[in-house]
Protein backbone atom coordinates (compact mmCIF):
# COMPACT_ATOMS: atom_id res chain seq x y z
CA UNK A 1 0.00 0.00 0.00
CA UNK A 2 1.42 3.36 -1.07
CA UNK A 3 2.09 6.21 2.09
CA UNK A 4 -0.08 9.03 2.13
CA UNK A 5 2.13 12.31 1.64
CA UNK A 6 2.03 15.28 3.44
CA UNK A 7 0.05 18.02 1.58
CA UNK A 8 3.40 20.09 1.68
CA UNK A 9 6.37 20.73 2.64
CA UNK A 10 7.85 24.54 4.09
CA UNK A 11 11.50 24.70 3.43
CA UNK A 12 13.04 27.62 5.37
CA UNK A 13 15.98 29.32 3.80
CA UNK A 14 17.54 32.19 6.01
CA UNK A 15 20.02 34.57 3.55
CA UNK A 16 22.13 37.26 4.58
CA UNK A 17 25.08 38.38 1.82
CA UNK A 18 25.02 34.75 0.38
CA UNK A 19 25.66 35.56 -3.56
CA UNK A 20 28.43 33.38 -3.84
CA UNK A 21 27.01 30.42 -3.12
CA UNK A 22 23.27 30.52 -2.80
CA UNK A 23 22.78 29.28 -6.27
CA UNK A 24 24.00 25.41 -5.55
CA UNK A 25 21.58 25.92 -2.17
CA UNK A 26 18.68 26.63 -4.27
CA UNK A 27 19.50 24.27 -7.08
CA UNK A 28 19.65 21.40 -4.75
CA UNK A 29 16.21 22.69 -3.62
CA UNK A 30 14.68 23.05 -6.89
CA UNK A 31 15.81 19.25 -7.92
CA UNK A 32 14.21 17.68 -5.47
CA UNK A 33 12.71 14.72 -6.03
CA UNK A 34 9.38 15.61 -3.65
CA UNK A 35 7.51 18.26 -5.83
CA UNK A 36 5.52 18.83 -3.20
CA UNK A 37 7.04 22.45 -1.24
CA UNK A 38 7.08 25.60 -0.85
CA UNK A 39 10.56 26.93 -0.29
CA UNK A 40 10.64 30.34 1.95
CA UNK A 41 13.37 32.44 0.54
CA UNK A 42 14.18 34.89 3.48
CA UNK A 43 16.42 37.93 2.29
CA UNK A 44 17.88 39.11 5.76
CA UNK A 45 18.38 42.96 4.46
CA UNK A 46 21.61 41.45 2.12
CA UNK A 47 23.56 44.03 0.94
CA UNK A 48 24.55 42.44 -1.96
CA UNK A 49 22.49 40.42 -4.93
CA UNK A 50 20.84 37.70 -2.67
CA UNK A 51 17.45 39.34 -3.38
CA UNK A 52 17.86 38.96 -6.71
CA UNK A 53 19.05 36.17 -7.36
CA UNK A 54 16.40 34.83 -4.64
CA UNK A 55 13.63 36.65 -7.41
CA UNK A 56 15.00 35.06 -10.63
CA UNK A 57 14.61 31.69 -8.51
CA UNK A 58 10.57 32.62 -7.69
CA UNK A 59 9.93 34.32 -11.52
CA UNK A 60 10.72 30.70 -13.14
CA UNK A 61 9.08 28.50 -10.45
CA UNK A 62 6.42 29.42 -7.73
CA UNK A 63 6.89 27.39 -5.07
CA UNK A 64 9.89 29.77 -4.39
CA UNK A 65 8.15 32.83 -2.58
CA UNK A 66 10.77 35.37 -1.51
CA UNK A 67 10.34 37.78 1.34
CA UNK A 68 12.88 40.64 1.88
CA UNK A 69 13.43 42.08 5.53
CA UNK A 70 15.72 44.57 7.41
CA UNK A 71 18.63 42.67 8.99
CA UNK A 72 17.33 41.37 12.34
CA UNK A 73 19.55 38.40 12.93
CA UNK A 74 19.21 34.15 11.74
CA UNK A 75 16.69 33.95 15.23
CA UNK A 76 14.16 36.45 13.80
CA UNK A 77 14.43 34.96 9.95
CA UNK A 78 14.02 31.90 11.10
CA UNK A 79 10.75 32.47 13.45
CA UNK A 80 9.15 34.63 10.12
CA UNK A 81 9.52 31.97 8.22
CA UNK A 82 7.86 29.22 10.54
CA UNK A 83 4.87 32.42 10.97
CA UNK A 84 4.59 32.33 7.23
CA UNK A 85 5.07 28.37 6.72
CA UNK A 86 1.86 26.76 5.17
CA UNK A 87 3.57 23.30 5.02
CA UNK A 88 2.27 20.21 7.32
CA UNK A 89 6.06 19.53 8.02
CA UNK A 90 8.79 21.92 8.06
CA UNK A 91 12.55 22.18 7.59
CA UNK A 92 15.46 24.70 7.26
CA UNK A 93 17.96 24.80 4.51
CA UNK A 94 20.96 27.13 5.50
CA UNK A 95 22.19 29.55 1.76
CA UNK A 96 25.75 27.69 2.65
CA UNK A 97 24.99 24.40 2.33
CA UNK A 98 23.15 22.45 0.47
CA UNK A 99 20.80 19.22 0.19
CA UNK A 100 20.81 15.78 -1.75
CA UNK A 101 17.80 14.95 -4.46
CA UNK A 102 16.06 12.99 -2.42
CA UNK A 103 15.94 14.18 0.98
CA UNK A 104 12.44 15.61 1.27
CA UNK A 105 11.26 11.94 -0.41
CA UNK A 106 13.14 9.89 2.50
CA UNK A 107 12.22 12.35 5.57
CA UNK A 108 8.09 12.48 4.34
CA UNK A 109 8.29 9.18 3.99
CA UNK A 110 9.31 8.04 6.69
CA UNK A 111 7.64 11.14 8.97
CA UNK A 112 4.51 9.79 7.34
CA UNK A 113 4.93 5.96 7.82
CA UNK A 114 5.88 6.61 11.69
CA UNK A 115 3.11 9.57 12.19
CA UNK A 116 6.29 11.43 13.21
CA UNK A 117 6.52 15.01 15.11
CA UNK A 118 10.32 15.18 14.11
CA UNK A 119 12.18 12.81 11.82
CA UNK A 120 16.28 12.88 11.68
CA UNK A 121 18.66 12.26 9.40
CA UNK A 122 22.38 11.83 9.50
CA UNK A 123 24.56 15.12 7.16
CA UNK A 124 27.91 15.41 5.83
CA UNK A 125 30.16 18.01 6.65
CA UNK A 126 32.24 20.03 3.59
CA UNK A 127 35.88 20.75 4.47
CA UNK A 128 38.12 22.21 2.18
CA UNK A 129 36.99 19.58 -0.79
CA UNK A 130 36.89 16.71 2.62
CA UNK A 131 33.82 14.91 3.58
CA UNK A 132 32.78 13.59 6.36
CA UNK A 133 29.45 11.53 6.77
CA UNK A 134 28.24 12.40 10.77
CA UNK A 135 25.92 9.82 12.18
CA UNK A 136 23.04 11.15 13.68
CA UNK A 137 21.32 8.02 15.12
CA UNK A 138 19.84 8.69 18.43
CA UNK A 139 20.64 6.31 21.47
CA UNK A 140 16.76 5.36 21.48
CA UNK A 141 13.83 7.48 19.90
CA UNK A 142 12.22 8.41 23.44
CA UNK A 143 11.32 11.97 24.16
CA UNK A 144 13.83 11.39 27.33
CA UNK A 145 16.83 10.18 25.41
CA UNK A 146 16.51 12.40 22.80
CA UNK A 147 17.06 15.39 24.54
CA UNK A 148 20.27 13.87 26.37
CA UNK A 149 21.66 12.82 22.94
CA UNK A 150 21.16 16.63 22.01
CA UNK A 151 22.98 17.39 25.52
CA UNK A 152 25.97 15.88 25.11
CA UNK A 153 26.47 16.41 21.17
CA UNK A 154 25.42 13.31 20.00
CA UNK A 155 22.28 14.66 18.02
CA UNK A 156 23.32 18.14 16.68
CA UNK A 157 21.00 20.46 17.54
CA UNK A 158 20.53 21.83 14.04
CA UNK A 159 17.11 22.48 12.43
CA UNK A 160 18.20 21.84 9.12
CA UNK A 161 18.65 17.47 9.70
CA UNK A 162 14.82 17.58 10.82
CA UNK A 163 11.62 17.39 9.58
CA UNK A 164 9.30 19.21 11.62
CA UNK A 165 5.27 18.92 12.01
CA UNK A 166 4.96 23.12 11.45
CA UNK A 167 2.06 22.67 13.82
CA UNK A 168 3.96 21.79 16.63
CA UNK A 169 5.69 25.08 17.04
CA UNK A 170 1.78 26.05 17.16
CA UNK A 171 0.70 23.89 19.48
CA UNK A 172 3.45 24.24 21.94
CA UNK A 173 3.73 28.20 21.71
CA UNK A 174 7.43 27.87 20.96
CA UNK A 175 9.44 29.88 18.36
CA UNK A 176 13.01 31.06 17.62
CA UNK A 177 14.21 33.86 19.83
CA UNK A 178 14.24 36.98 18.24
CA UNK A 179 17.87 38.51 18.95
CA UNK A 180 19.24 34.71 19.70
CA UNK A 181 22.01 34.37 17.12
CA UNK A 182 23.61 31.24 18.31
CA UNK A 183 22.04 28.19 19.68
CA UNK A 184 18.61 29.37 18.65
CA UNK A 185 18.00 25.89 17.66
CA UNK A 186 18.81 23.41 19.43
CA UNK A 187 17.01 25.49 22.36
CA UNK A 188 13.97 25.17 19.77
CA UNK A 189 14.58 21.57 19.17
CA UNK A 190 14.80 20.86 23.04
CA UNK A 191 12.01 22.77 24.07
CA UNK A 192 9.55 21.37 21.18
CA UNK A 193 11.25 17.68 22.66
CA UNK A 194 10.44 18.71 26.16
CA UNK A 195 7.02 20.13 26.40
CA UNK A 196 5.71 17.42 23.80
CA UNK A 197 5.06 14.57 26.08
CA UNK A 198 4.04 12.07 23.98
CA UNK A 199 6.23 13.41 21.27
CA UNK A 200 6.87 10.47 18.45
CA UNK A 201 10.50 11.18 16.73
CA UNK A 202 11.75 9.26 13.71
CA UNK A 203 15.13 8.12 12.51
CA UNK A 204 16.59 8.37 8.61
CA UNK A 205 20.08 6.38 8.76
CA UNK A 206 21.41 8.56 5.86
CA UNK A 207 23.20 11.34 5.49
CA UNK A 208 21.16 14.03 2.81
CA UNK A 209 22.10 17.32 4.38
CA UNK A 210 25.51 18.56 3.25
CA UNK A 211 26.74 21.46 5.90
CA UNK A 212 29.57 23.46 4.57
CA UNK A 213 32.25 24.48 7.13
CA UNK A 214 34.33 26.75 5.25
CA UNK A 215 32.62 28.60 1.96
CA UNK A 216 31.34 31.57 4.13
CA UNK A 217 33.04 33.72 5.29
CA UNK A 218 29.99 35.38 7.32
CA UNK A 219 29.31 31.97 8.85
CA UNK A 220 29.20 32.99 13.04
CA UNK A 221 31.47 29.96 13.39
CA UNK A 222 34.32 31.54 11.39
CA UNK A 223 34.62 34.49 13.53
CA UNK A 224 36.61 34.32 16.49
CA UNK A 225 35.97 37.97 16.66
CA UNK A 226 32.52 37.10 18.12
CA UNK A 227 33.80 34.78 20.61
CA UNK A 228 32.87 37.03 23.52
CA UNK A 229 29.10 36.78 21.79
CA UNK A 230 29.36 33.01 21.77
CA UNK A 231 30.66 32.37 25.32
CA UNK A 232 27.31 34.99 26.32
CA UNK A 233 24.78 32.97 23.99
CA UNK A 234 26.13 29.90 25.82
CA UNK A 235 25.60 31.30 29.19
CA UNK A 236 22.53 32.47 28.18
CA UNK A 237 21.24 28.80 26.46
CA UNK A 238 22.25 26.76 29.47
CA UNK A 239 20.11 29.07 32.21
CA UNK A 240 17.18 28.99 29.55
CA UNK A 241 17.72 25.05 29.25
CA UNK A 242 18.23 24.58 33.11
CA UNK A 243 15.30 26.70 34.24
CA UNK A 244 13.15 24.33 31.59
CA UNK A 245 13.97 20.79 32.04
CA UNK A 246 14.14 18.99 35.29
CA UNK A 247 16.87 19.46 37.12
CA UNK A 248 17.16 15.67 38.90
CA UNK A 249 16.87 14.30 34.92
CA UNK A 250 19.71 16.24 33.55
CA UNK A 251 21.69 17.72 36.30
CA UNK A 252 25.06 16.06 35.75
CA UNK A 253 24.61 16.86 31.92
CA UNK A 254 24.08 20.42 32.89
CA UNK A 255 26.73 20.65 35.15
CA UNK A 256 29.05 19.22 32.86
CA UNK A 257 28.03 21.70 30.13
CA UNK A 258 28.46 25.01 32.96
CA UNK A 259 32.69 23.35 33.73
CA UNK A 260 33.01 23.43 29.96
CA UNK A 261 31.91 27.32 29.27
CA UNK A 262 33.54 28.41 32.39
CA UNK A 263 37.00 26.50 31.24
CA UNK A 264 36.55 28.68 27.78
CA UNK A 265 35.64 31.84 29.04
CA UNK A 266 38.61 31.53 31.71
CA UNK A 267 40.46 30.51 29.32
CA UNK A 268 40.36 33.28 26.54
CA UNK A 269 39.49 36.00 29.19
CA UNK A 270 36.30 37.15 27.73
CA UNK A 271 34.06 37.51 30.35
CA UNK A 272 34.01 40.13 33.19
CA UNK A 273 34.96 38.90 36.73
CA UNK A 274 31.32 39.84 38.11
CA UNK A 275 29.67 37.76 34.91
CA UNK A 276 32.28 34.74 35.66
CA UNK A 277 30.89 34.59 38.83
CA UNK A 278 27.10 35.35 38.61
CA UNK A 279 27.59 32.47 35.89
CA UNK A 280 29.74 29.70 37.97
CA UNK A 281 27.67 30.36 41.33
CA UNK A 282 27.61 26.91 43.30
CA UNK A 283 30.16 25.13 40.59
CA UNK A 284 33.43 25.40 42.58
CA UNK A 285 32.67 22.00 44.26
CA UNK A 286 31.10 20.36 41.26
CA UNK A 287 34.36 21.44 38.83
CA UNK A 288 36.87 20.17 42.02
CA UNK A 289 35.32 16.80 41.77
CA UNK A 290 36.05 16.85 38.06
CA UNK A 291 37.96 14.12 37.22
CA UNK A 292 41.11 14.15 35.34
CA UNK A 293 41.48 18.11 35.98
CA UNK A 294 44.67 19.77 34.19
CA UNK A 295 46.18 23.44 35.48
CA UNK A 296 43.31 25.22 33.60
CA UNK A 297 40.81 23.34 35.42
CA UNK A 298 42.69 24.32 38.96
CA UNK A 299 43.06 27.96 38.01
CA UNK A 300 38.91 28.20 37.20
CA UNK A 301 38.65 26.68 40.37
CA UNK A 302 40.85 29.27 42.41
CA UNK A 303 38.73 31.71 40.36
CA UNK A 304 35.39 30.63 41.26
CA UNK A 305 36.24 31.00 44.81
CA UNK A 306 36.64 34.95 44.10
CA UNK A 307 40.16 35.69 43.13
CA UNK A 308 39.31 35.61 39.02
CA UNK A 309 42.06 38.56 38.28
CA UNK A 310 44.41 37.38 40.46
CA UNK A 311 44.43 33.70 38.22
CA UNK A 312 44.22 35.57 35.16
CA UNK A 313 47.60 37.27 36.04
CA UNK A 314 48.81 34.33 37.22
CA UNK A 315 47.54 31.79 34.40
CA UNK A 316 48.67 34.69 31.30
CA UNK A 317 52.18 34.07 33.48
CA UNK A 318 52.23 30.20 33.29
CA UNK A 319 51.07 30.46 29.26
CA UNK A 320 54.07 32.67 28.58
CA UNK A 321 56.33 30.61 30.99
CA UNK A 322 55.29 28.22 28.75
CA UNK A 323 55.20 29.40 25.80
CA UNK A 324 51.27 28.61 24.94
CA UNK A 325 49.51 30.18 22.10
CA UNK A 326 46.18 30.92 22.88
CA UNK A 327 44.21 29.93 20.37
């Protein structure tokens, strides 16, 4: 018996400056082999010929629909283009990277033949002309496990590897933070996990999304500029995801992911003492009984207990002593 098929499918494409590339994004759209989309072309107030190359795209084929906005940020494009999404599933395609022919075939299908909220699939990452195919297969498919896997890194918390049932974002009242630049999905993707109890997730074991590591050079990953940014978004991610889920489920994973952002905001300085501390309040005990601890891990410590300048004089002293590049 042949699967019913969703009505359609919303693909979400967030663009900001992406001329040089967005072509092979919105080729690999327009060749897939599910007919059935709409693809949301979301011109974040580019400065350069996004817009129109995003408008010869929608004059030749009209399931492209192109929007054009003042620059508010990826959070804000993406949450206008789930407001405007008519599709019964849903699924972001980033103007970097690209998709294989028959992605949106494999995730409806199998979204359909498990009545699935979310359904994952495994991507490929683009180095330099290197690929390398990044498994995505969660420990078990419970709501529970799920959101560990997406804890600890094992599930990346990406929206562009899942299908998503657009009315869910409805249903639950959740949306991408306006504003929220980094992590503003995977703190989607845990909070649509979380407050759907009897959430049913589905598993693709192939790899169909291609994410592109080093093509642009606006990509927030490339720029260690913004570091300062990051360290605050991840601050800012773990209260939001600590305040949310319960805290005798996911303490240790919580914990472990608090010693990690203090270690890299110690580490490259970027936070002010009062924010280091308002931040690592009641984890000078947990990060002592860290195992395997190396001299950055004693010098947070020392810090946490009050005396942050004082071990960032004292650790820049060891680096140099040392001769440690800071990287």
């Amino acid at each position: 018996m042949e699967l019913s098929k969703p009505e359609m499918i919303s693909i979400i494409i967030p663009i900001y400056n992406s001329e040089n590339y967005l072509h092979r994004c919105l080729d690999s759209i327009e060749k897939q082999s599910y007919k059935e989309f709409e693809a949301l072309l979301i011109d974040d107030g580019s400065t350069d010929r996004s817009l129109s190359i995003c408008k010869q795209y929608a004059e030749r084929d009209n399931r492209f629909k192109v929007f054009h906005n003042e620059n508010r940020g990826v959070g804000a494009t993406r949450a206008f283009g789930i407001e405007h999404a008519s599709g019964e599933y849903s699924i972001h395609v980033d103007p970097d990277d690209w998709i294989e022919p028959d992605m949106l075939e494999l995730l409806a299908g199998k979204a359909m033949q498990e009545n699935a909220d979310i359904t994952i699939c495994d991507y490929i990452v683009e180095t330099c002309g290197n690929q390398k195919m990044i498994s995505q297969r969660p420990t078990r498919l419970d709501r529970l496990a799920v959101i560990y896997d997406l804890l600890v890194g094992n599930v990346h918390g990406s929206v562009c590897n899942k299908l998503i049932r657009t009315s869910l974002y409805r249903e639950m009242n959740i949306n991408f933070e306006i504003g929220l630049n980094y992590y503003e999905d995977i703190l989607v993707c845990i909070s649509l996990i979380w407050k759907k109890r009897d959430i049913r997730i589905a598993y693709v074991g192939q790899a169909l999304y291609h994410y592109d590591r080093t093509i642009n050079p606006n990509s927030q990953t490339n720029r260690k500029d913004r570091l300062r940014l990051k360290v605050l978004a991840d601050i800012y991610f773990t209260n939001k995801i600590e305040s949310m889920l319960d805290n005798k489920i996911f303490s240790h994973e919580i914990i472990v992911i608090k010693e990690d952002i203090l270690r890299e905001a110690f580490y490259h300085n970027v936070l002010t003492p009062k924010e280091f501390l308002s931040f690592g309040k009641g984890m000078a005990i947990p990060y002592a009984q860290k195992k395997d601890k190396d001299i950055l891990d004693h010098f947070v410590i020392i810090a946490l207990g009050g005396s942050y300048k004082l071990c960032q004089s004292l650790y820049s002293m060891w680096v140099r002593i040392h001769r440690i590049k800071r990287t």
